[in-house]
C-alpha atoms as a PDB file:
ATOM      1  CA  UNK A   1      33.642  23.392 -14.104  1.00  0.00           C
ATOM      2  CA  UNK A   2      33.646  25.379 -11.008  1.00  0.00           C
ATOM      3  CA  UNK A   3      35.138  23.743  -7.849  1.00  0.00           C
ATOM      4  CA  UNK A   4      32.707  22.199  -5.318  1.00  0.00           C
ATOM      5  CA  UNK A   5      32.024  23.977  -1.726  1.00  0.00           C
ATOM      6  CA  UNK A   6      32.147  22.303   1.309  1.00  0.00           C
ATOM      7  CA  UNK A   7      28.463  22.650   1.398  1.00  0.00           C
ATOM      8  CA  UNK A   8      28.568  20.595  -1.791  1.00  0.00           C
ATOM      9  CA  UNK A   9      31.571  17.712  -0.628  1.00  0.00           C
ATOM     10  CA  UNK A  10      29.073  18.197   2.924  1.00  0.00           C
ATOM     11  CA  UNK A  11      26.267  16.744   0.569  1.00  0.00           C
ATOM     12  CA  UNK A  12      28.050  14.429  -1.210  1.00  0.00           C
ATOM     13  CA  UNK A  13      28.978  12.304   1.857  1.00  0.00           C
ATOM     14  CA  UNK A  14      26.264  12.612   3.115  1.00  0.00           C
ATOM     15  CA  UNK A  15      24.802  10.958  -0.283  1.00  0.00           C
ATOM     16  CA  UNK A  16      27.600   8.228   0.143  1.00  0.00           C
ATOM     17  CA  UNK A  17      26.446   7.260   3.427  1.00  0.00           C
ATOM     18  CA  UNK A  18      23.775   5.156   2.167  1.00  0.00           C
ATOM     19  CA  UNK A  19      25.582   2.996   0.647  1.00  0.00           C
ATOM     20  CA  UNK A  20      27.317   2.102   4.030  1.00  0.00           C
ATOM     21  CA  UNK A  21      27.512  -1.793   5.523  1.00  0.00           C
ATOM     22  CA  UNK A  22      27.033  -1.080   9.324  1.00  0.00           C
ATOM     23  CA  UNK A  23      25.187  -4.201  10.135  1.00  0.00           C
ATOM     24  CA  UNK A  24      27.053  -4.432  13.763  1.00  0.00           C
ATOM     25  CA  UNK A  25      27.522  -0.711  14.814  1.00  0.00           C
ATOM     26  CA  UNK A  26      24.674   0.667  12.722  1.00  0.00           C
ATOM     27  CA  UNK A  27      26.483   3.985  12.225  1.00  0.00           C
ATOM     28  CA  UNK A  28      27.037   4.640   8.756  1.00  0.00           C
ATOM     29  CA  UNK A  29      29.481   7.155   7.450  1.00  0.00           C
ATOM     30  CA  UNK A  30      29.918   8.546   3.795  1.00  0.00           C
ATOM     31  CA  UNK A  31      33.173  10.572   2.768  1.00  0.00           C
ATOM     32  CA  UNK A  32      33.687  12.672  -0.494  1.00  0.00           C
ATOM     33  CA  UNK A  33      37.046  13.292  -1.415  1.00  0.00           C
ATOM     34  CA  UNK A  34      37.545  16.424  -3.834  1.00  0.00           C
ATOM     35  CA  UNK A  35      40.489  15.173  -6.475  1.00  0.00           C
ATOM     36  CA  UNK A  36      42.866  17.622  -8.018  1.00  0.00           C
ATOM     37  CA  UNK A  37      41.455  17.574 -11.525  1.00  0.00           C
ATOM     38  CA  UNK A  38      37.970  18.617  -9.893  1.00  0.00           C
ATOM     39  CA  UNK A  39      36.248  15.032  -9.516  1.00  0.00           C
ATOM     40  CA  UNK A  40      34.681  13.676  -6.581  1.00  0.00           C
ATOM     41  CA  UNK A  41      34.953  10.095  -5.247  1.00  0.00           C
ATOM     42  CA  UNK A  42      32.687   9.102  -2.537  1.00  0.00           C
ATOM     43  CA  UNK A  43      33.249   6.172   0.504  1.00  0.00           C
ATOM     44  CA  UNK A  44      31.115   4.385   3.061  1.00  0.00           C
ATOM     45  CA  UNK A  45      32.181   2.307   5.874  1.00  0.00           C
ATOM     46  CA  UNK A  46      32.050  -1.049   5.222  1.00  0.00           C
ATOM     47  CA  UNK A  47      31.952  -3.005   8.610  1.00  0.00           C
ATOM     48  CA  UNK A  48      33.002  -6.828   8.639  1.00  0.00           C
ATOM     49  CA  UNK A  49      32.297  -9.581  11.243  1.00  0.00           C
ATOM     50  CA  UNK A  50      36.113  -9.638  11.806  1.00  0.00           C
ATOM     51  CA  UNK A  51      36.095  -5.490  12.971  1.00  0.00           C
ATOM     52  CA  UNK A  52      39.710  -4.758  11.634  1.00  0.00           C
ATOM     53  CA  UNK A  53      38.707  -6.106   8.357  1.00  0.00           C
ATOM     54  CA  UNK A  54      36.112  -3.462   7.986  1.00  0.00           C
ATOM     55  CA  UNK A  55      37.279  -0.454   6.368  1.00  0.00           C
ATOM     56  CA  UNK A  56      36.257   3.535   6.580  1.00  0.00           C
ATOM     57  CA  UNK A  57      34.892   5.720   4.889  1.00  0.00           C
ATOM     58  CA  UNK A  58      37.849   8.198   4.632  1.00  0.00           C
ATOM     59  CA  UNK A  59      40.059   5.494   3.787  1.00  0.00           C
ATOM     60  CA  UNK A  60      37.750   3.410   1.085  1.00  0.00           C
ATOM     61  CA  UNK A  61      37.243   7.023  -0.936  1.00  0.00           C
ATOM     62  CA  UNK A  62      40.851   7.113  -0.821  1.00  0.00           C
ATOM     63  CA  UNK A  63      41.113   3.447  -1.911  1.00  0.00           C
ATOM     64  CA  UNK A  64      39.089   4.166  -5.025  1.00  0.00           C
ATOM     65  CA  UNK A  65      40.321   7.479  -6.156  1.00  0.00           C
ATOM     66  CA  UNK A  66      43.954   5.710  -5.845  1.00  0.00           C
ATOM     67  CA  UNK A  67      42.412   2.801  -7.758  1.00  0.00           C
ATOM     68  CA  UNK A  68      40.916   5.660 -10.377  1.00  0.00           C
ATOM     69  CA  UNK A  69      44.459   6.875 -10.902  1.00  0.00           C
ATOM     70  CA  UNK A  70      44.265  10.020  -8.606  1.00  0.00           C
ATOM     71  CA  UNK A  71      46.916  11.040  -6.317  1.00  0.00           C
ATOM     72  CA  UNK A  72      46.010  14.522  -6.052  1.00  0.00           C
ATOM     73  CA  UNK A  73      43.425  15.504  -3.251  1.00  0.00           C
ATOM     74  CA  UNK A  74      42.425  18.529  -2.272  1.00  0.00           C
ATOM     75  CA  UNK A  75      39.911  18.617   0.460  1.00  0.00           C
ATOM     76  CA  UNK A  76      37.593  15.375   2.148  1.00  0.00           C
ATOM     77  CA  UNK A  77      33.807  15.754   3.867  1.00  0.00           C
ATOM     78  CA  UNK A  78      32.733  13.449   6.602  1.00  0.00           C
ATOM     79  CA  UNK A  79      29.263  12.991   7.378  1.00  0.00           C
ATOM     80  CA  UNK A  80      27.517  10.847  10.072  1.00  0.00           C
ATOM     81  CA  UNK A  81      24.354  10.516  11.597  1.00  0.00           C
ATOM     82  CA  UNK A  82      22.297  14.131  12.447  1.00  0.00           C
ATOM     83  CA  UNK A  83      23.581  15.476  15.122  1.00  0.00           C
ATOM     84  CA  UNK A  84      26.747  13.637  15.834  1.00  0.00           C
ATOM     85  CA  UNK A  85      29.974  15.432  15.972  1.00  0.00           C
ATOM     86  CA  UNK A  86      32.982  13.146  14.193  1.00  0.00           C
ATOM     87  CA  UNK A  87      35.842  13.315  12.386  1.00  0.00           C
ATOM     88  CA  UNK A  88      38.379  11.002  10.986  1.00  0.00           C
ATOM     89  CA  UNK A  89      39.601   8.287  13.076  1.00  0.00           C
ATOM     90  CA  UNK A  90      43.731   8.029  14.204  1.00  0.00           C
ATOM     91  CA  UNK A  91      44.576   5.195  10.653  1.00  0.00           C
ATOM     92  CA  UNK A  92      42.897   7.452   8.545  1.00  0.00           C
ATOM     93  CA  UNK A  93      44.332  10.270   9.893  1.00  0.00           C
ATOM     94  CA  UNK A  94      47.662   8.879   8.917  1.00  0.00           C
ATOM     95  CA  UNK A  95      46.309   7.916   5.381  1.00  0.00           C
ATOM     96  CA  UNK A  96      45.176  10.709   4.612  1.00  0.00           C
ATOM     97  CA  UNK A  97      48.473  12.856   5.644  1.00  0.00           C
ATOM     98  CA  UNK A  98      50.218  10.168   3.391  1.00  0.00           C
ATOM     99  CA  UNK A  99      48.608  12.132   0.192  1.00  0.00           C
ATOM    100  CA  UNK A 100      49.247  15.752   1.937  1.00  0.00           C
ATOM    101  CA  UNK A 101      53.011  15.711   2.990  1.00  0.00           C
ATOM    102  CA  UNK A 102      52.523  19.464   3.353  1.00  0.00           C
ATOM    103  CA  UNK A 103      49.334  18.920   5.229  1.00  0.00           C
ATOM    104  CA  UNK A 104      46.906  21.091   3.589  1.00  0.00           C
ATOM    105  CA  UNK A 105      44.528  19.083   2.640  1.00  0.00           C
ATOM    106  CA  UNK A 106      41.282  20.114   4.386  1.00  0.00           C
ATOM    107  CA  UNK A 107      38.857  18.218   6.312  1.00  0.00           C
ATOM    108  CA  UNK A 108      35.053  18.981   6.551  1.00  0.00           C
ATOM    109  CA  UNK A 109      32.464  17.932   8.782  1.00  0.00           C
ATOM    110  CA  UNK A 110      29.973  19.006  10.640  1.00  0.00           C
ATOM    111  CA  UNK A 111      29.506  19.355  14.663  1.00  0.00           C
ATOM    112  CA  UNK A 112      26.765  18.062  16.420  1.00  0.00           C
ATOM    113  CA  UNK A 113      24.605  21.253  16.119  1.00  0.00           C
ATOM    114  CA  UNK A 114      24.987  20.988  12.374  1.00  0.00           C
ATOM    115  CA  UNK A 115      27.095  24.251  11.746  1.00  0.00           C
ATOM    116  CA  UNK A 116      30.387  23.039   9.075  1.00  0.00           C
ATOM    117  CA  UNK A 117      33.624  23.434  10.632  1.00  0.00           C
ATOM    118  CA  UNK A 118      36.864  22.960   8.330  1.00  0.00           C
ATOM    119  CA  UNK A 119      40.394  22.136   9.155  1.00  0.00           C
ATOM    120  CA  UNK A 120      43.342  20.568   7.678  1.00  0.00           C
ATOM    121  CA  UNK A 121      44.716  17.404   8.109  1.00  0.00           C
ATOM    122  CA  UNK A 122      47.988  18.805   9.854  1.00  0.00           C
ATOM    123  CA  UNK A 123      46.010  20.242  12.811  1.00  0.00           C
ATOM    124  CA  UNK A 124      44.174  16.715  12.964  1.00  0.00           C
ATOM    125  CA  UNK A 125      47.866  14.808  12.736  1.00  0.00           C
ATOM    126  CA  UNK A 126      50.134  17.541  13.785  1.00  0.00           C
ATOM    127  CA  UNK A 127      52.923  14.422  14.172  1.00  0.00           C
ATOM    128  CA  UNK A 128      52.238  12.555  11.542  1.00  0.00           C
ATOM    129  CA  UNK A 129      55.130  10.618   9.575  1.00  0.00           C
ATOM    130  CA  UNK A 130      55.958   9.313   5.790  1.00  0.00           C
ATOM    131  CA  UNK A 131      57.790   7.369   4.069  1.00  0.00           C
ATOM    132  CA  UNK A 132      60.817   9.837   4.755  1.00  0.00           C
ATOM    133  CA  UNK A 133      60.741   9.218   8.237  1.00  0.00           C
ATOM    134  CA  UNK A 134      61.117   5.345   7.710  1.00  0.00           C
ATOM    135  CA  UNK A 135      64.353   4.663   7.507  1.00  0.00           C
ATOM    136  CA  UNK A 136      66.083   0.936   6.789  1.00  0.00           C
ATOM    137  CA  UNK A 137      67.104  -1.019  10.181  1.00  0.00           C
END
């Protein structure tokens, strides 16, 4: 099994972003999260009446790889509308650092001209914290 491209995890969000709920904002978002042992495990935003109760798509691939048994992540693609420039928002951000305490794990999207940029999730959170950094009160 050869490992996916970010062309590929590009496509697969993009896939996943039809299954988004976006009733109120309208702007669906798909993620695909590339796993350690080679799987993929897609996400949508899934808005709710109450906003914070809605979820995104970064965070609900992450919910159901963890839910899947994976801990192990190697790279996520966002995808959004044509033409719109985004990237994961501040929470997931922080979630996602929480499974790359070394901060490698890469982040693809694409900008609004539609060329695929890559980073890593330590140049997206360069200050982000974990459960070392909590100590008891």
């Amino acid at each position: 099994m050869s490992t996916p491209g970010d062309t590929d995890l590009l496509a697969e969000a993009e896939a996943a972003r039809a299954f988004a709920h976006a009733p109120y904002s309208r702007f669906q978002v798909g993620a695909a999260l590339l796993c350690a042992d080679g799987t993929i495990q897609r996400g949508c935003n899934v808005e709710n009446a109450s906003y914070p109760a809605g979820i995104c798509a970064e965070r609900a691939a992450v919910a159901a790889a963890i839910s899947s048994g994976r801990r192990h992540f190697i790279a996520i693609a966002v995808a959004g509308p044509a033409g719109v420039a985004l990237g994961p928002c501040g929470i997931c951000r922080q979630v996602l650092s929480e499974f790359s305490p070394d901060g490698t794990l890469r982040v693809i999207t694409r900008t609004a001209s539609g060329t695929t940029q890559s980073t890593t999730i330590a140049t997206l959170l360069p200050a982000a914290f974990g459960p070392t950094d909590l100590k008891p009160g």
